[in-house]
C-alpha atoms as a PDB file:
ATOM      1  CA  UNK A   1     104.019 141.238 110.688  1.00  0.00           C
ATOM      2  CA  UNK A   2     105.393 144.159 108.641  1.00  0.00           C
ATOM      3  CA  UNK A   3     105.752 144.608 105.320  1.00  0.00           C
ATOM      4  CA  UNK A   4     109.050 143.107 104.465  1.00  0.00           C
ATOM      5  CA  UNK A   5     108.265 140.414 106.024  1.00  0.00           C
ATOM      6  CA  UNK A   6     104.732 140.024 104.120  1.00  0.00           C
ATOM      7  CA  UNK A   7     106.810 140.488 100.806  1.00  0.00           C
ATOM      8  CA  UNK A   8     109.747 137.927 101.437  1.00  0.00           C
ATOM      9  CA  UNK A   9     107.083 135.010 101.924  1.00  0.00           C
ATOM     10  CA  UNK A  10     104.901 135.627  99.066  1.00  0.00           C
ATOM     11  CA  UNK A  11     108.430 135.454  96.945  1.00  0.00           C
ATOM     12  CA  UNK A  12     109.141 131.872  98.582  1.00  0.00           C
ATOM     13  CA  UNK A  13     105.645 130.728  98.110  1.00  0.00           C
ATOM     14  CA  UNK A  14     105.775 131.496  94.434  1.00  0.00           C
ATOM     15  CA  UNK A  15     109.495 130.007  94.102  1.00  0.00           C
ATOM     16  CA  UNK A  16     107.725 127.216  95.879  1.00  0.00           C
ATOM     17  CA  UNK A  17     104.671 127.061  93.603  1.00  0.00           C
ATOM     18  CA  UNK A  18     106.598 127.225  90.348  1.00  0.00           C
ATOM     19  CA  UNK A  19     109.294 124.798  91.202  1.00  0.00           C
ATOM     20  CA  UNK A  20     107.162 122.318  92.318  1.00  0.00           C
ATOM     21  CA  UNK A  21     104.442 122.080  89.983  1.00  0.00           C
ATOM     22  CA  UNK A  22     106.675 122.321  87.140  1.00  0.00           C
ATOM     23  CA  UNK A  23     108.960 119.375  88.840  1.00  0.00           C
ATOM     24  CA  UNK A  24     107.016 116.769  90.345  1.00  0.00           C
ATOM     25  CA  UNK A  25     109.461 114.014  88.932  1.00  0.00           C
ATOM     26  CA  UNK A  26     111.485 113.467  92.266  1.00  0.00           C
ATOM     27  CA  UNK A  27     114.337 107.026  96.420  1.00  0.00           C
ATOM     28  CA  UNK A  28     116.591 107.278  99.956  1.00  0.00           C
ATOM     29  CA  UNK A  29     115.361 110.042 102.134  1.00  0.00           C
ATOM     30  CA  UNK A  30     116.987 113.441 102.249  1.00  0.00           C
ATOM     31  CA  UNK A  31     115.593 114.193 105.988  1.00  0.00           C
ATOM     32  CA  UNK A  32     113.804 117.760 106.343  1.00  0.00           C
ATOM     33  CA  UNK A  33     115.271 120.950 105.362  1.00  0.00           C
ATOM     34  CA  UNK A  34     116.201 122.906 108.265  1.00  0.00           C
ATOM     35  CA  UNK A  35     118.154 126.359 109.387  1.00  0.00           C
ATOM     36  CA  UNK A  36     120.976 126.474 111.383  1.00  0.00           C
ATOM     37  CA  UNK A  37     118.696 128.480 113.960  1.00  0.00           C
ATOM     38  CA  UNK A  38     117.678 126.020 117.329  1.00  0.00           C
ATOM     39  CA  UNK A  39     115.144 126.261 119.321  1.00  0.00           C
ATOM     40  CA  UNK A  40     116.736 127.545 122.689  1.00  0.00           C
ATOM     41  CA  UNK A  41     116.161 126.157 126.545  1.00  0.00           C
ATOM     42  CA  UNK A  42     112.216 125.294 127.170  1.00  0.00           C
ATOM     43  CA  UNK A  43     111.835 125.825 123.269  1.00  0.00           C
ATOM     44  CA  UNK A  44     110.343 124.009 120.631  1.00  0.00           C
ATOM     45  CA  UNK A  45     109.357 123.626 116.991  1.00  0.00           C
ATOM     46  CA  UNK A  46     106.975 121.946 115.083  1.00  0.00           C
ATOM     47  CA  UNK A  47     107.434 121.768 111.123  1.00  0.00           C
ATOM     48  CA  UNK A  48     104.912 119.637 108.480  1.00  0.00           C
ATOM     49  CA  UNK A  49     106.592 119.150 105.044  1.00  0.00           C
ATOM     50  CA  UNK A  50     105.443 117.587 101.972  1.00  0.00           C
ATOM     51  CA  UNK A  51     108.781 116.533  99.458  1.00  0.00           C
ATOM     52  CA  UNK A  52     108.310 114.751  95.774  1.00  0.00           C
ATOM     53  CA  UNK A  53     111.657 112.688  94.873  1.00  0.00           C
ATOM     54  CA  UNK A  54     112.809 111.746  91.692  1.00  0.00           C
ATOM     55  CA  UNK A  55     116.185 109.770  90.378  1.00  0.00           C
ATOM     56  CA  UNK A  56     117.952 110.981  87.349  1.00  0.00           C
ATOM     57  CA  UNK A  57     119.702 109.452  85.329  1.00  0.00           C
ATOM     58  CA  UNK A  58     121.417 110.927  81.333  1.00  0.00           C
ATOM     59  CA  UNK A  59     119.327 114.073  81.769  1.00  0.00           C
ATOM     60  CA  UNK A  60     116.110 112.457  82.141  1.00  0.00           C
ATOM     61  CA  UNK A  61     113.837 112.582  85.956  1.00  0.00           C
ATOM     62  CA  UNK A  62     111.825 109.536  87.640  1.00  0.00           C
ATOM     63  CA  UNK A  63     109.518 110.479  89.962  1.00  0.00           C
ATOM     64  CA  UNK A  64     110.041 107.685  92.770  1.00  0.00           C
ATOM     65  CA  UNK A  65     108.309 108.557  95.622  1.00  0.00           C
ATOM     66  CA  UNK A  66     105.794 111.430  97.807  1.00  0.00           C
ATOM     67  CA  UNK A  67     106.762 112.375 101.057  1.00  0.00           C
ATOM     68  CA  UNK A  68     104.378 113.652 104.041  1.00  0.00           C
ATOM     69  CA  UNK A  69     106.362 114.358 107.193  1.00  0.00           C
ATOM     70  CA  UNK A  70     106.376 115.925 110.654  1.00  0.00           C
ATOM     71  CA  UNK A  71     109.568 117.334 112.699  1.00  0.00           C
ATOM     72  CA  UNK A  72     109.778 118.776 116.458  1.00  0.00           C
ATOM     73  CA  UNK A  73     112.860 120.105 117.552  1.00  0.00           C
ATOM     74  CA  UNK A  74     112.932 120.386 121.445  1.00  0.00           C
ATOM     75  CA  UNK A  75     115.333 122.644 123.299  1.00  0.00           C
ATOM     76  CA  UNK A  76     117.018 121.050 125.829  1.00  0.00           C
ATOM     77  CA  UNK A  77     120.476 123.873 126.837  1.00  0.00           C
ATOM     78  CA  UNK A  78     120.745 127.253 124.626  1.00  0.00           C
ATOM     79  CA  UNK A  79     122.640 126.125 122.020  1.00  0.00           C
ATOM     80  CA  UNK A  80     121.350 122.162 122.041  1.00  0.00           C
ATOM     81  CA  UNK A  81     118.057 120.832 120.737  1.00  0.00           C
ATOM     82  CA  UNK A  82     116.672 117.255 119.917  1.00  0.00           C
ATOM     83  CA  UNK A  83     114.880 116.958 117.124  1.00  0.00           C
ATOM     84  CA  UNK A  84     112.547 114.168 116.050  1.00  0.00           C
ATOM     85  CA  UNK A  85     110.844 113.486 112.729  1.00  0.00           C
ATOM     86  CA  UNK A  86     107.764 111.353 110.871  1.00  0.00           C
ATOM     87  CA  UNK A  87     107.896 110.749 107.114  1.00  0.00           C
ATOM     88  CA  UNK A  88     105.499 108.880 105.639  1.00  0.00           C
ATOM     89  CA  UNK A  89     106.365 107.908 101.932  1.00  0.00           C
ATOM     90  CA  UNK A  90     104.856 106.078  99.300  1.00  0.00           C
ATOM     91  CA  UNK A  91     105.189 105.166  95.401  1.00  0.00           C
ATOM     92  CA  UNK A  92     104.516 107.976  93.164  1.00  0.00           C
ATOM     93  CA  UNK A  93     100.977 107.287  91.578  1.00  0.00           C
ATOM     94  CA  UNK A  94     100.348 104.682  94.632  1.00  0.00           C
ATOM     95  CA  UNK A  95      98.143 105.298  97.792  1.00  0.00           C
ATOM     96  CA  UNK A  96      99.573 106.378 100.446  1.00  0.00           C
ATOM     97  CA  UNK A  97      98.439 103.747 102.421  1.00  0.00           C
ATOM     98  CA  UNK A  98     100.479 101.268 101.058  1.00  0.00           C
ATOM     99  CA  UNK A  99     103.573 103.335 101.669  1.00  0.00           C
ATOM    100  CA  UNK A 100     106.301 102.566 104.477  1.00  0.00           C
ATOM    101  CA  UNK A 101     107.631 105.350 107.631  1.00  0.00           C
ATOM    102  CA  UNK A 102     110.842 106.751 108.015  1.00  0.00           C
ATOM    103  CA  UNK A 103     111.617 107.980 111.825  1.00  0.00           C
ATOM    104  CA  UNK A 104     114.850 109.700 112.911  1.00  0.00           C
ATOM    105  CA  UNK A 105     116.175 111.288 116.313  1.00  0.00           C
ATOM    106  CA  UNK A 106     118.953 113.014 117.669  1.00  0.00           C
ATOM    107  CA  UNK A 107     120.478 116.018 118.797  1.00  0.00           C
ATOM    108  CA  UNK A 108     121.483 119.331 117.119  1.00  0.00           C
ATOM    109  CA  UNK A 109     124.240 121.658 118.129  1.00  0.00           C
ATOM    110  CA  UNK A 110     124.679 125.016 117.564  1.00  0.00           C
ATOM    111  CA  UNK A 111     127.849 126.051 117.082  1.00  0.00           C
ATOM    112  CA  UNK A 112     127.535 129.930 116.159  1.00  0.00           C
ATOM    113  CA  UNK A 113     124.056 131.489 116.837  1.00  0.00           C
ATOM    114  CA  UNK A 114     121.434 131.401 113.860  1.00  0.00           C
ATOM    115  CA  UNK A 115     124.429 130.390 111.733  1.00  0.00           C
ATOM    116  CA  UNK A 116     125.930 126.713 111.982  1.00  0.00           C
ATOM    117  CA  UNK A 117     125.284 123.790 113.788  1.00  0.00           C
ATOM    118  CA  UNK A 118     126.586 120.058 114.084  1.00  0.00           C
ATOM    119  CA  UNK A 119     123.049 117.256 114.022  1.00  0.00           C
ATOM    120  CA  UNK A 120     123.386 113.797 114.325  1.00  0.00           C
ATOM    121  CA  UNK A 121     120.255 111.951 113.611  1.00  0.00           C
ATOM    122  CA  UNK A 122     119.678 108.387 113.525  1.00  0.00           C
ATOM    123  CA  UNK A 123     116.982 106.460 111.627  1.00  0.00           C
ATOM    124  CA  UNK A 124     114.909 103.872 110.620  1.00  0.00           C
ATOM    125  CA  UNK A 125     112.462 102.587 108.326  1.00  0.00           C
ATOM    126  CA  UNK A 126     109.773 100.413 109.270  1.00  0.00           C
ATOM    127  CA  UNK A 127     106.256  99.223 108.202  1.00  0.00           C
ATOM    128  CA  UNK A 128     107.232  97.714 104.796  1.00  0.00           C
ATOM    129  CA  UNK A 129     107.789  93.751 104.516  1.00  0.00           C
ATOM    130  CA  UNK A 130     111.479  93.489 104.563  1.00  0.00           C
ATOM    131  CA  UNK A 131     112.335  97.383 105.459  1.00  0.00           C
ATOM    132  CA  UNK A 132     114.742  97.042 107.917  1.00  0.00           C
ATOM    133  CA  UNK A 133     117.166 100.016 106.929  1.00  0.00           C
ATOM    134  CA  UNK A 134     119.442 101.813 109.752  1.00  0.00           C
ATOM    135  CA  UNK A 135     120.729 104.831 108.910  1.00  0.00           C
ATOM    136  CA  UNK A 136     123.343 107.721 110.915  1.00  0.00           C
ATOM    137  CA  UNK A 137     123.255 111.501 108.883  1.00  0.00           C
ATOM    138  CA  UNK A 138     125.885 113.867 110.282  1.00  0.00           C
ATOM    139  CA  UNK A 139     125.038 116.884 108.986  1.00  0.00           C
ATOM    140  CA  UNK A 140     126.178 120.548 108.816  1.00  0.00           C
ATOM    141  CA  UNK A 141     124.031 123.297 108.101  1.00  0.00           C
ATOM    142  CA  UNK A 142     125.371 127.050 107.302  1.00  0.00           C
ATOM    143  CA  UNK A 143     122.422 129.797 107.396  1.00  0.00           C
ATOM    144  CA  UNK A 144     123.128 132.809 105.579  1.00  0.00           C
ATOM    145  CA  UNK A 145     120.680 135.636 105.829  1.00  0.00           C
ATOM    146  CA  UNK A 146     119.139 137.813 103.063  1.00  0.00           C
ATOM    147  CA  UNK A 147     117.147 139.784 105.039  1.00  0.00           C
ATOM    148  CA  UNK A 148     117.712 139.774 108.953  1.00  0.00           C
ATOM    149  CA  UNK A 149     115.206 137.739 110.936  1.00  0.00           C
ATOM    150  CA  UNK A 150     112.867 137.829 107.928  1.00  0.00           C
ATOM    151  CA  UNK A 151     114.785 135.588 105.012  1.00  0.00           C
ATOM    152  CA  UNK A 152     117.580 133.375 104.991  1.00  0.00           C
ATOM    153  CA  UNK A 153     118.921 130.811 102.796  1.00  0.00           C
ATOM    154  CA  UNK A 154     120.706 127.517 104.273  1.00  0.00           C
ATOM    155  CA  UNK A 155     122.923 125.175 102.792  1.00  0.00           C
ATOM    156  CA  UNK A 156     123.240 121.497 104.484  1.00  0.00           C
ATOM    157  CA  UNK A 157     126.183 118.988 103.303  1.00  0.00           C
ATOM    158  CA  UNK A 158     125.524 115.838 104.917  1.00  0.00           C
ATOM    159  CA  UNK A 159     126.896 112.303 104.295  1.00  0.00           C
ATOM    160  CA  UNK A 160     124.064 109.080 105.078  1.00  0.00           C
ATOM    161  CA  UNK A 161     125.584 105.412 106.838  1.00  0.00           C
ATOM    162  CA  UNK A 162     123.605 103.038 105.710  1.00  0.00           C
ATOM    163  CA  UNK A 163     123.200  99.839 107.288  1.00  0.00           C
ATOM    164  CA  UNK A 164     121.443  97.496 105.518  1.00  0.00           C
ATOM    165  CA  UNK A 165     122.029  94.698 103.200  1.00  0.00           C
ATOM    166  CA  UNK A 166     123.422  95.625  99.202  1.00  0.00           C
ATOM    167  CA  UNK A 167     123.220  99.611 100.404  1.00  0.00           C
ATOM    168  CA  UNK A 168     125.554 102.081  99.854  1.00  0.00           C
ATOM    169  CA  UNK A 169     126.589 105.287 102.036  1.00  0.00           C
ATOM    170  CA  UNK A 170     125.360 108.498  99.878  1.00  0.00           C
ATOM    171  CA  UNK A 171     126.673 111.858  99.700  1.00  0.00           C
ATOM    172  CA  UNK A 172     123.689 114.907 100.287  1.00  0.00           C
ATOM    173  CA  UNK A 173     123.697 118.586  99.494  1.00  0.00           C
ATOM    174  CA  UNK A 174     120.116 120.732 100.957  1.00  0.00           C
ATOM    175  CA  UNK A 175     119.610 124.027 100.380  1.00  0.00           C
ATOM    176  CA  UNK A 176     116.698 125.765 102.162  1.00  0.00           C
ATOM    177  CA  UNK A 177     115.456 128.897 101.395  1.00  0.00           C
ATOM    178  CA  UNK A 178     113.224 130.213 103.958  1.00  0.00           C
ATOM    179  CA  UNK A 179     110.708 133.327 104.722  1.00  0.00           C
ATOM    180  CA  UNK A 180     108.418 135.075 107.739  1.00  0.00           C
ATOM    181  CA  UNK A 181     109.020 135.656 111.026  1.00  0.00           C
ATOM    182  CA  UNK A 182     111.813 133.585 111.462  1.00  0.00           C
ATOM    183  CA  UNK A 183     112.432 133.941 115.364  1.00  0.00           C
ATOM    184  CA  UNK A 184     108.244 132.447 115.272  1.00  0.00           C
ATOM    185  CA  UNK A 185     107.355 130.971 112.304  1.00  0.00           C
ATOM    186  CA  UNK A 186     107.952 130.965 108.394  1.00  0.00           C
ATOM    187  CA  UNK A 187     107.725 129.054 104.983  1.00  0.00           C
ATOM    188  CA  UNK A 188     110.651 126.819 104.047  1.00  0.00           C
ATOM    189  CA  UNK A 189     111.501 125.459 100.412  1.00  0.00           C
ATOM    190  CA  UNK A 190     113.929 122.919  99.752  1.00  0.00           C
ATOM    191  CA  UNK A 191     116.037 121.626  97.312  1.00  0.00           C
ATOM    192  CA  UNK A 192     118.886 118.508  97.957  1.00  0.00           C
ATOM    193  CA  UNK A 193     120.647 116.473  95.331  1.00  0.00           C
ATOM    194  CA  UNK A 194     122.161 112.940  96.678  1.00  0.00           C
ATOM    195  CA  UNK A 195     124.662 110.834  95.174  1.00  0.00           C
ATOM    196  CA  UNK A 196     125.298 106.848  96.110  1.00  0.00           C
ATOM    197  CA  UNK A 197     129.161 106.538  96.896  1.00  0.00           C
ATOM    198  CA  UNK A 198     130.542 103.187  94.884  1.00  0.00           C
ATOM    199  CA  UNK A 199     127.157 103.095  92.702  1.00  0.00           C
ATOM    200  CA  UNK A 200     127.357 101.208  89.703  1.00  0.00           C
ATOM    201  CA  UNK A 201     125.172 103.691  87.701  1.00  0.00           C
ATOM    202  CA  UNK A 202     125.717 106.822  87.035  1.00  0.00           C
ATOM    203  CA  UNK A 203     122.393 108.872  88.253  1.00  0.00           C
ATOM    204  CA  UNK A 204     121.584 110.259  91.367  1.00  0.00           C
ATOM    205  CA  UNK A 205     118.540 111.479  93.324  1.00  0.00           C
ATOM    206  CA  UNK A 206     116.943 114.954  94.117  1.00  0.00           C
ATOM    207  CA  UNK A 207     114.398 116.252  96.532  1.00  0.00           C
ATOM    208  CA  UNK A 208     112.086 119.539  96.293  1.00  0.00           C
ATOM    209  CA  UNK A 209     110.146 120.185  99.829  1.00  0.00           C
ATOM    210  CA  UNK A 210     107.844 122.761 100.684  1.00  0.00           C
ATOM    211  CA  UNK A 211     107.364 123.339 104.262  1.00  0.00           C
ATOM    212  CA  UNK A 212     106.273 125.698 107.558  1.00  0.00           C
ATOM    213  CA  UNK A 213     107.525 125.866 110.740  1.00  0.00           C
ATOM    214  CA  UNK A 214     106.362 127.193 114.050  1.00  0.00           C
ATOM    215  CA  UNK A 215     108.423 127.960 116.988  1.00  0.00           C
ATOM    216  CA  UNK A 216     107.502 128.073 120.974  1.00  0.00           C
ATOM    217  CA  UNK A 217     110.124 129.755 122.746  1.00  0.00           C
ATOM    218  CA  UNK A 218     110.434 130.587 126.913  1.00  0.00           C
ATOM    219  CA  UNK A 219     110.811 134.263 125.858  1.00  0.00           C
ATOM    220  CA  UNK A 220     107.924 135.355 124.344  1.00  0.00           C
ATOM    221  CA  UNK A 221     108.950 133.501 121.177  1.00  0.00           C
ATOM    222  CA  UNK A 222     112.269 135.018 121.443  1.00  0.00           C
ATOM    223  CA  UNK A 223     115.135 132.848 121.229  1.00  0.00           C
ATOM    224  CA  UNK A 224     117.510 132.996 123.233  1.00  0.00           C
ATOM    225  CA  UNK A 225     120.471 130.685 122.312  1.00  0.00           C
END
């Protein structure tokens, strides 16, 4: 790893560090915060994230809920991956064992290497009494780099189809700063704000996630999409 490299993760890790420990107010699930980068033919990757989400409302935060997760994005053409994902979330001061599971799958398509792609996950939650709660995220994401192959910053509008009884369809802005190797692996933070569309109040929701990701690639970890 050289230097540059070295220095743009420590400066994520400490964004990372501050903005979480200083935030830890943070309902709905954003999803993971991602790159526009895919994984290539034979590919894969495999990123843990931890998120804390909190609903705001007249400028003061509500932590809601914690949010342990687990995505693998599989490559299955050069510019095509599916990509499936764990969360595990639970009431803020609650045990996690009394939490419920969010599970999504579907494909992602790049449309210009390393820089956009088209996803279309689909989701459920499950393991609660009464959670029952389809859900359908298109998603862009736009990757714009800081620092080639090292640090890049991504931005990810997405609109969430809910499906469920008294829900609403919400409105989602990510932004993911990440740092490393990025062609192999790297730290990702996150930030997303969500809005419900025909909501009576007037808050909305917000999501910080700190992450890492590792890829497997047919190359010699290069990609090749």
């Amino acid at each position: 790893m050289n230097l540059t490299a070295i220095r743009s993760f420590k400066l994520v890790l400490l964004i990372s560090i501050i903005l979480v420990t200083t935030t830890v107010s943070q309902a709905q699930l954003f999803g993971f915060s991602q790159s526009a980068r895919v994984s290539g033919e034979g590919g894969w990757e495999i990123a843990p994230q931890f998120a804390s989400f909190s609903y705001i409302n007249d400028g003061s935060s509500t932590s809601v809920l914690k949010i342990l997760g687990l995505a693998n994005s599989i490559g299955v053409s050069t510019n095509t991956d599916i990509r499936i994902s764990y969360e595990r979330y639970w009431i803020n001061g609650g045990e996690i064992s009394e939490g419920g599971n969010f599970l999504m799958f579907g494909p992602k398509f790049s449309m210009k290497k390393d820089r956009s792609v088209f996803s279309l996950p689909i989701g459920n939650t499950f393991g609660n009494e009464g959670d029952d709660a389809w859900q359908i995220h298109p998603s862009f994401i736009f990757t714009f780099p800081l620092i080639k192959d090292q640090m890049d910053l991504s931005v990810e509008p997405k609109y969430i189809l809910t499906f469920c009884e008294d829900c609403n369809d919400l409105f989602a802005f990510n932004f993911g700063l990440s740092a490393g190797e990025l062609n192999k692996w790297g730290l990702r933070f996150g930030y997303g704000l969500m809005y419900g569309l025909g909501d009576a109040n007037e808050g909305h929701y917000s999501q910080l996630s700190l992450g890492f990701f590792y890829k497997i690639t047919k190359n010699n970890n290069e990609i090749t999409d």
